[in-house]
N, C-alpha and C. Protein backbone atom coordinates (compact mmCIF):
# COMPACT_ATOMS: atom_id res chain seq x y z
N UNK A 1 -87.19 -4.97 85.79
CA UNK A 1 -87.44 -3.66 86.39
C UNK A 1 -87.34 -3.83 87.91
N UNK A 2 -86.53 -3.42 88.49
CA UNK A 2 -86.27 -3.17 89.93
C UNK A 2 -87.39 -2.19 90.24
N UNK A 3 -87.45 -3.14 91.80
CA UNK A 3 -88.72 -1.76 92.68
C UNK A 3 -87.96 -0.91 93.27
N UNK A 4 -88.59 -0.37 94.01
CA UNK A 4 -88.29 1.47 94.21
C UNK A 4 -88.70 1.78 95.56
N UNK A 5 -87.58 2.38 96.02
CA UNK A 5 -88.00 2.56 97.42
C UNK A 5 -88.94 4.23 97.27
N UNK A 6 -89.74 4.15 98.55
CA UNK A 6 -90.33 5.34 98.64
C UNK A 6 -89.87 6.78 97.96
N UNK A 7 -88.79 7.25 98.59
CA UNK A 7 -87.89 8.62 97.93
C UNK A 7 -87.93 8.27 96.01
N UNK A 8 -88.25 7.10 96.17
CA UNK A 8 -87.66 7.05 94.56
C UNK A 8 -88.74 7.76 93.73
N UNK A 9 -90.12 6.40 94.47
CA UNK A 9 -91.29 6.50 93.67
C UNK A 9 -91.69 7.95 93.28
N UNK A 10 -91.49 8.98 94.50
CA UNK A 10 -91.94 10.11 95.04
C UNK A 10 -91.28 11.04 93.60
N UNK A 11 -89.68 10.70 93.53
CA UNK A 11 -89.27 11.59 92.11
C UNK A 11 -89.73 11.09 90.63
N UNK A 12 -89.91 9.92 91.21
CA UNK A 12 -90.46 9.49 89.34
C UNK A 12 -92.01 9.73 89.24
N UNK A 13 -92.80 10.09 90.29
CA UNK A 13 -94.28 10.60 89.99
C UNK A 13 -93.98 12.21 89.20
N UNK A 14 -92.57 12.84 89.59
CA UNK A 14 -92.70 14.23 89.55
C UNK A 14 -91.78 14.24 88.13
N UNK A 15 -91.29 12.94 87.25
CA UNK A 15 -90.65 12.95 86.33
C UNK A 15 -91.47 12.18 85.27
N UNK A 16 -92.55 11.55 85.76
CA UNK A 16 -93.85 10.89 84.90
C UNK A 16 -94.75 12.10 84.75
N UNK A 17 -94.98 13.04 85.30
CA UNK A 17 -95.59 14.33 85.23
C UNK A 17 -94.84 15.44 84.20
N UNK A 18 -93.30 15.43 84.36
CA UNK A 18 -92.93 16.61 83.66
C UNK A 18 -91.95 16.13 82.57
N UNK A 19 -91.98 14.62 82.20
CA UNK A 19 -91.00 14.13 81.22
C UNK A 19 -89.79 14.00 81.55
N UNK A 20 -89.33 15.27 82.00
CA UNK A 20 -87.94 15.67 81.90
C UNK A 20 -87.34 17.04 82.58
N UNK A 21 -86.43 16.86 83.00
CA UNK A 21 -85.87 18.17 84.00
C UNK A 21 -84.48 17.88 84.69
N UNK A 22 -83.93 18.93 85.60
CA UNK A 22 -82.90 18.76 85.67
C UNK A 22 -83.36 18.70 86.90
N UNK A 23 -81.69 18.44 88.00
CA UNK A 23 -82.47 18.02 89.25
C UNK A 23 -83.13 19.17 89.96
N UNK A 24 -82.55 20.43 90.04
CA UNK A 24 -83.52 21.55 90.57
C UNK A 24 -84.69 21.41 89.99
N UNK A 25 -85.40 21.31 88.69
CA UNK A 25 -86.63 21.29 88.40
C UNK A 25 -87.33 20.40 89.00
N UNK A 26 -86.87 18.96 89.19
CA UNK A 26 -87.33 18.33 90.32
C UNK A 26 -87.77 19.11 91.36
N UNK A 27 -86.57 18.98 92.26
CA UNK A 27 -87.20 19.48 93.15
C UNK A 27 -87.88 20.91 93.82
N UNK A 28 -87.66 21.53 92.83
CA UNK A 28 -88.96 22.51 92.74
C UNK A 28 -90.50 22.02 92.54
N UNK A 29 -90.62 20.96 92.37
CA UNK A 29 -92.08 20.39 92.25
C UNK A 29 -92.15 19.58 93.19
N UNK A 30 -91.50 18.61 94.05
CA UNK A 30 -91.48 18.20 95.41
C UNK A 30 -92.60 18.92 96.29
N UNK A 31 -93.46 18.11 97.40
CA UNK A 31 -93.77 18.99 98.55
C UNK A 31 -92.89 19.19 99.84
N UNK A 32 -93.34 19.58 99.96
CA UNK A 32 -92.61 20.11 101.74
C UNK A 32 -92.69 18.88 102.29
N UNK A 33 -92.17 18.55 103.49
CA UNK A 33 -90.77 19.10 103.08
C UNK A 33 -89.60 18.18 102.37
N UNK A 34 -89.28 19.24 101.32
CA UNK A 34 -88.26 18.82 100.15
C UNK A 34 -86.92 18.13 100.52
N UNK A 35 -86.79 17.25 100.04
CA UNK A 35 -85.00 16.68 100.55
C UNK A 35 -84.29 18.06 99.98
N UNK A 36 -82.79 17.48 101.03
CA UNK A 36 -81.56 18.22 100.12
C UNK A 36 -81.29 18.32 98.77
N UNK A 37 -80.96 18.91 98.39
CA UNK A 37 -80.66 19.09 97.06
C UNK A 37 -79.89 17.58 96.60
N UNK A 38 -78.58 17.53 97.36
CA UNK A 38 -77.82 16.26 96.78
C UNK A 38 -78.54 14.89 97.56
N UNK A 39 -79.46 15.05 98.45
CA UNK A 39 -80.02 13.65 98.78
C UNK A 39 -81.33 13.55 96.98
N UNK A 40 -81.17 14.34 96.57
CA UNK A 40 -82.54 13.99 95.36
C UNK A 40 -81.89 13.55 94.28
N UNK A 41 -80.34 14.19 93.90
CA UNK A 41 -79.99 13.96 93.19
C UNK A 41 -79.43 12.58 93.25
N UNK A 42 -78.58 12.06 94.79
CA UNK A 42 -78.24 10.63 94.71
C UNK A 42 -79.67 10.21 94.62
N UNK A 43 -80.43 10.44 94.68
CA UNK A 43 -81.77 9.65 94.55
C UNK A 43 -82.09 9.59 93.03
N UNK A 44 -82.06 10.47 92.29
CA UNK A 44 -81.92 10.45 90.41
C UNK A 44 -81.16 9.65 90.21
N UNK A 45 -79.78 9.72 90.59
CA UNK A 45 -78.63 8.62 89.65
C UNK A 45 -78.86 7.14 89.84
N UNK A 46 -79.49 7.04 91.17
CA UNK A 46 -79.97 5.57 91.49
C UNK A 46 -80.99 5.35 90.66
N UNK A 47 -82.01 6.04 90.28
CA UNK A 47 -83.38 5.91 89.47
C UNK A 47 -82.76 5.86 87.68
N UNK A 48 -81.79 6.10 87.25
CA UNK A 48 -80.54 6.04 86.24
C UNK A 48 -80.09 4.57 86.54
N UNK A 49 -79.77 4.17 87.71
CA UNK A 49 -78.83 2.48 87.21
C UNK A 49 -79.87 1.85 87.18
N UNK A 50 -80.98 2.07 88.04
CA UNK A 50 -81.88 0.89 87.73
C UNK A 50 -82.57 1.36 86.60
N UNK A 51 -82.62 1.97 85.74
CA UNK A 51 -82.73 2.50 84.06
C UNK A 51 -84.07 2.80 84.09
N UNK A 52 -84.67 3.60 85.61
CA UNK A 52 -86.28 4.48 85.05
C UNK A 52 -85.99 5.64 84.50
N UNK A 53 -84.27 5.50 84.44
CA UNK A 53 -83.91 7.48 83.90
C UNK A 53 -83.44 7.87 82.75
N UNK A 54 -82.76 7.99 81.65
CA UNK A 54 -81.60 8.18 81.30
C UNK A 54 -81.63 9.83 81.34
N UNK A 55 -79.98 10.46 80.92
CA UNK A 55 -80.08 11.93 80.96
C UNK A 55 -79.27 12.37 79.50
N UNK A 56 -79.27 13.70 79.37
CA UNK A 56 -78.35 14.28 78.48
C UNK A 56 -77.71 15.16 78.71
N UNK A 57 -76.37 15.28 78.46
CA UNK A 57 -75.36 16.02 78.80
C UNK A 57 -75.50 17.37 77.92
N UNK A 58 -75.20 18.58 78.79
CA UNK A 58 -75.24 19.74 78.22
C UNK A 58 -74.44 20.55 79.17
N UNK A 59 -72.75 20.35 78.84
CA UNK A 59 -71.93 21.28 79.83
C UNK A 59 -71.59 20.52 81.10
N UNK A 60 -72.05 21.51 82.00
CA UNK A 60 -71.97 20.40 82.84
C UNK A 60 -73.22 19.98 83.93
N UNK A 61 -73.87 20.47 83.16
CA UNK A 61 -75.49 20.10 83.19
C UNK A 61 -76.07 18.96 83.03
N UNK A 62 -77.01 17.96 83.87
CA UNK A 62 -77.40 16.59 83.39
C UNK A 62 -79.23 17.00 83.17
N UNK A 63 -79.60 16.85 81.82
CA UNK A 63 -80.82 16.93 81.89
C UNK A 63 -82.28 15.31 82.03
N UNK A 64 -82.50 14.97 82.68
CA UNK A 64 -83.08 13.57 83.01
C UNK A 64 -84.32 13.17 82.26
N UNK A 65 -84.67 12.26 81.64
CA UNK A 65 -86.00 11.86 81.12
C UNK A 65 -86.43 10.69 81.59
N UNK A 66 -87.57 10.53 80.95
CA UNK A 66 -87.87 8.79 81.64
C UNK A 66 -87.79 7.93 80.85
N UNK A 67 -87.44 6.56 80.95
CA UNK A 67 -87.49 5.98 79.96
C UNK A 67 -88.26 4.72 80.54
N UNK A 68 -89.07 4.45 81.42
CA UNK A 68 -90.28 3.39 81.99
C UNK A 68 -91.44 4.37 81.75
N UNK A 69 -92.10 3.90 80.80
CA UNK A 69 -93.35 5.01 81.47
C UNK A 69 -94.25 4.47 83.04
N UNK A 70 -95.21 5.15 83.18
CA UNK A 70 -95.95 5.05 84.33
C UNK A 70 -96.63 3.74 84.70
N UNK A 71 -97.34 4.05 83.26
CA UNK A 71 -98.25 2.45 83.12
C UNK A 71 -97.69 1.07 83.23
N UNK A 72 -96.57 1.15 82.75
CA UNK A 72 -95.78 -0.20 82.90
C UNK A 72 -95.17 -0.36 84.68
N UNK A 73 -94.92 0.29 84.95
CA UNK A 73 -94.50 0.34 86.95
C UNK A 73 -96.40 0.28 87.48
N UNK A 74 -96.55 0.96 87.19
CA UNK A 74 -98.40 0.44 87.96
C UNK A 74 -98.63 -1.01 87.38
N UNK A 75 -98.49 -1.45 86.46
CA UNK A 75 -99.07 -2.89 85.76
C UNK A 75 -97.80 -3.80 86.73
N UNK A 76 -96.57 -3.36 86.84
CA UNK A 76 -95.44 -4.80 87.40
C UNK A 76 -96.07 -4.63 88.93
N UNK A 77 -96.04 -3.66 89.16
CA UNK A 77 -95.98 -3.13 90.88
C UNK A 77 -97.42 -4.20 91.66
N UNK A 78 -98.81 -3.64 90.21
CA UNK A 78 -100.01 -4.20 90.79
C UNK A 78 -100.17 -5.89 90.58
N UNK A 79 -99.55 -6.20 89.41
CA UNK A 79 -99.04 -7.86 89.53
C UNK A 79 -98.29 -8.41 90.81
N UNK A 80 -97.04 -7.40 91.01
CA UNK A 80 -96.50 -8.14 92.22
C UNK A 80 -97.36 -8.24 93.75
N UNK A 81 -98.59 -6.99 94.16
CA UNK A 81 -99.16 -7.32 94.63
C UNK A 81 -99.54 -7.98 95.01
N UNK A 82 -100.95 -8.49 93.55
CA UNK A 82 -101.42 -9.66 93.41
C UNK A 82 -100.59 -11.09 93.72
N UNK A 83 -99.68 -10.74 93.30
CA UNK A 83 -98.66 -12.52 93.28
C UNK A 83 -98.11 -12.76 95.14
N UNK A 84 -97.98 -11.58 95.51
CA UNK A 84 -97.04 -11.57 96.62
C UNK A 84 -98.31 -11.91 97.94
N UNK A 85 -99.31 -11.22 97.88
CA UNK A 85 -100.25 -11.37 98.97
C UNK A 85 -102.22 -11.91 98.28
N UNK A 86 -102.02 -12.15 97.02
CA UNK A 86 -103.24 -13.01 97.18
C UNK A 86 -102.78 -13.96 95.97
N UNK A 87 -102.00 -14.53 96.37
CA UNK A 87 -101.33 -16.00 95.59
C UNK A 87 -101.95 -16.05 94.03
N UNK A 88 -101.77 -14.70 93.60
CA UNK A 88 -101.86 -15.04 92.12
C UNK A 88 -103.29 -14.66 91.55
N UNK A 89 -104.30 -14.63 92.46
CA UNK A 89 -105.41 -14.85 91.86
C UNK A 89 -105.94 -13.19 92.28
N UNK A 90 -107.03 -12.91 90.95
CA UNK A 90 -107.86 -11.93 91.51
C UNK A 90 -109.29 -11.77 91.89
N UNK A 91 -109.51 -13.00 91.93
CA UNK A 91 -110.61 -13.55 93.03
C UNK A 91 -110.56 -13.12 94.01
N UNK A 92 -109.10 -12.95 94.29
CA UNK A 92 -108.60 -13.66 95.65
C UNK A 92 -108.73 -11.70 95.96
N UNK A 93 -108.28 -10.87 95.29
CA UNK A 93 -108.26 -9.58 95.03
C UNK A 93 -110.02 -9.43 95.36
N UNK A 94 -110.29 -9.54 94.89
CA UNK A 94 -111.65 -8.95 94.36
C UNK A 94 -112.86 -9.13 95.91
N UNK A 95 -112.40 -10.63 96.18
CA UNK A 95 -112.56 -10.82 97.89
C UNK A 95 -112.39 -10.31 99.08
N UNK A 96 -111.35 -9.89 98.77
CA UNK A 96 -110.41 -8.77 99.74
C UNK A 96 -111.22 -7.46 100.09
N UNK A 97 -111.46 -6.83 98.69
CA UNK A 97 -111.68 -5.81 98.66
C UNK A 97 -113.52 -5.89 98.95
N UNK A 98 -114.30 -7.29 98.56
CA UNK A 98 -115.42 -6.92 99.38
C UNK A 98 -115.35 -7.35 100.56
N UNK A 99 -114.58 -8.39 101.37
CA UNK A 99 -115.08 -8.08 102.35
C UNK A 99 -114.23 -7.25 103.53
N UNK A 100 -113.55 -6.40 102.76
CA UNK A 100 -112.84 -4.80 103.47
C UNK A 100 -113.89 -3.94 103.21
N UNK A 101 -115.12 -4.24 102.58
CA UNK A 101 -115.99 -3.12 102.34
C UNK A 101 -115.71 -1.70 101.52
N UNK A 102 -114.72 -2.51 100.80
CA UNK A 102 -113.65 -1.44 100.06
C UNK A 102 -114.40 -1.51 98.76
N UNK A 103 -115.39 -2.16 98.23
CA UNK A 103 -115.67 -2.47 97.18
C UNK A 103 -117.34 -2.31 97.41
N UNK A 104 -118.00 -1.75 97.06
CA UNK A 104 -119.45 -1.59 97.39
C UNK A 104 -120.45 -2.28 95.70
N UNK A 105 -121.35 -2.77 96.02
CA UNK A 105 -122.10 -3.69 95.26
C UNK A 105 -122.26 -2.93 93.82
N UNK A 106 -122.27 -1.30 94.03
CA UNK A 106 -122.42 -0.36 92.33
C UNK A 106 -120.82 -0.77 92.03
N UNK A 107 -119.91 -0.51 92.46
CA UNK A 107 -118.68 -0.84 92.20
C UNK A 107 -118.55 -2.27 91.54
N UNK A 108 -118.66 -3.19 92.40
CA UNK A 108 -118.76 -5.03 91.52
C UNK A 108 -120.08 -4.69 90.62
N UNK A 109 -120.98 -4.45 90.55
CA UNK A 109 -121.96 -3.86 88.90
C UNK A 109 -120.51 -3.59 87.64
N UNK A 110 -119.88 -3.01 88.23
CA UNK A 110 -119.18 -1.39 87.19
C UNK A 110 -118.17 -2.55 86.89
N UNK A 111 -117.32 -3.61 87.76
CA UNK A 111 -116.37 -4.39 87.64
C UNK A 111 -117.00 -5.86 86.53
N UNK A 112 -118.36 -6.28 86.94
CA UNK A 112 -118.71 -7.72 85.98
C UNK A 112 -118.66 -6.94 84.54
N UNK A 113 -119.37 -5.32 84.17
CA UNK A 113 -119.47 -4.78 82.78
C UNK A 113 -117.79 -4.71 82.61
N UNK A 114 -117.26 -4.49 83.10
CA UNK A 114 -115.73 -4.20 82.34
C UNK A 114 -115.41 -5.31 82.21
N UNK A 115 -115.49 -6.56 82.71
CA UNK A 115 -115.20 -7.83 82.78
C UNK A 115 -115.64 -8.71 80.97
N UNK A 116 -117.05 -8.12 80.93
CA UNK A 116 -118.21 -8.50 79.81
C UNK A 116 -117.70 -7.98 79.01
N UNK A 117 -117.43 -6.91 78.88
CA UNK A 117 -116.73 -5.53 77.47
C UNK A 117 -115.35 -6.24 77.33
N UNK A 118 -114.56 -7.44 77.99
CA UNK A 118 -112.84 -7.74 77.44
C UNK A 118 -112.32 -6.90 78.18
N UNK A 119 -112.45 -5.70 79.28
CA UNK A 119 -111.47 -4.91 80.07
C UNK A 119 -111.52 -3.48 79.67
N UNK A 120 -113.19 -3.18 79.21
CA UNK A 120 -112.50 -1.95 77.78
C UNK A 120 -113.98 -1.20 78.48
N UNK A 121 -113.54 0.24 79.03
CA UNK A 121 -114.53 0.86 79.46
C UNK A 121 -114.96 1.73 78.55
């Protein structure tokens, strides 16, 4: 699975949301401000070779679906994280985030029970 530049991520949140659409339906759900019409669409066909897309032909109509779901790009994306800037470990994660104060002591409570439960809230 290839990563994704920004413009990409931005259409596949709005194609993990609606399944499927053509490129105007896209970008009718876009915020402001919206690319061009054909900058979204070269932005679809690219999200197609690297295969988060496939489409179906109807005329001369391309209708787009997904074929990565969400969960699997959050699970590679948050591994590569982990691998890329705290060498693998989530210690090393979990450190970070307390002492960024990003993580407050009810929070590590809420993290050792999910830990105890196998991962299962």
């Amino acid at each position: 699975m290839e990563d994704l530049i920004p413009q990409e991520e931005q259409a596949m949140r709005v194609f993990w949301k609606v399944k499927k659409g053509i490129v105007r339906d896209i970008l009718d759900q876009l915020p402001e401000p919206k690319p061009p019409y054909t900058t979204l669409a070269s932005t679809i066909k690219s999200l197609e070779k690297k295969e988060y897309l496939g489409h179906k032909t109807y005329g001369k109509t391309h209708e787009y679906f997904v074929k990565i779901l969400e969960s699997e790009y959050k699970r590679k994306k948050f591994n590569n994280i982990i691998k890329d800037f705290f060498e693998g470990s989530v210690d090393n994660v979990l450190s970070f985030l307390v002492n960024e104060k990003k993580l407050t002591s009810k929070e590590l409570e809420e993290v050792n029970k999910l830990i105890e439960k196998g991962g299962k809230l």
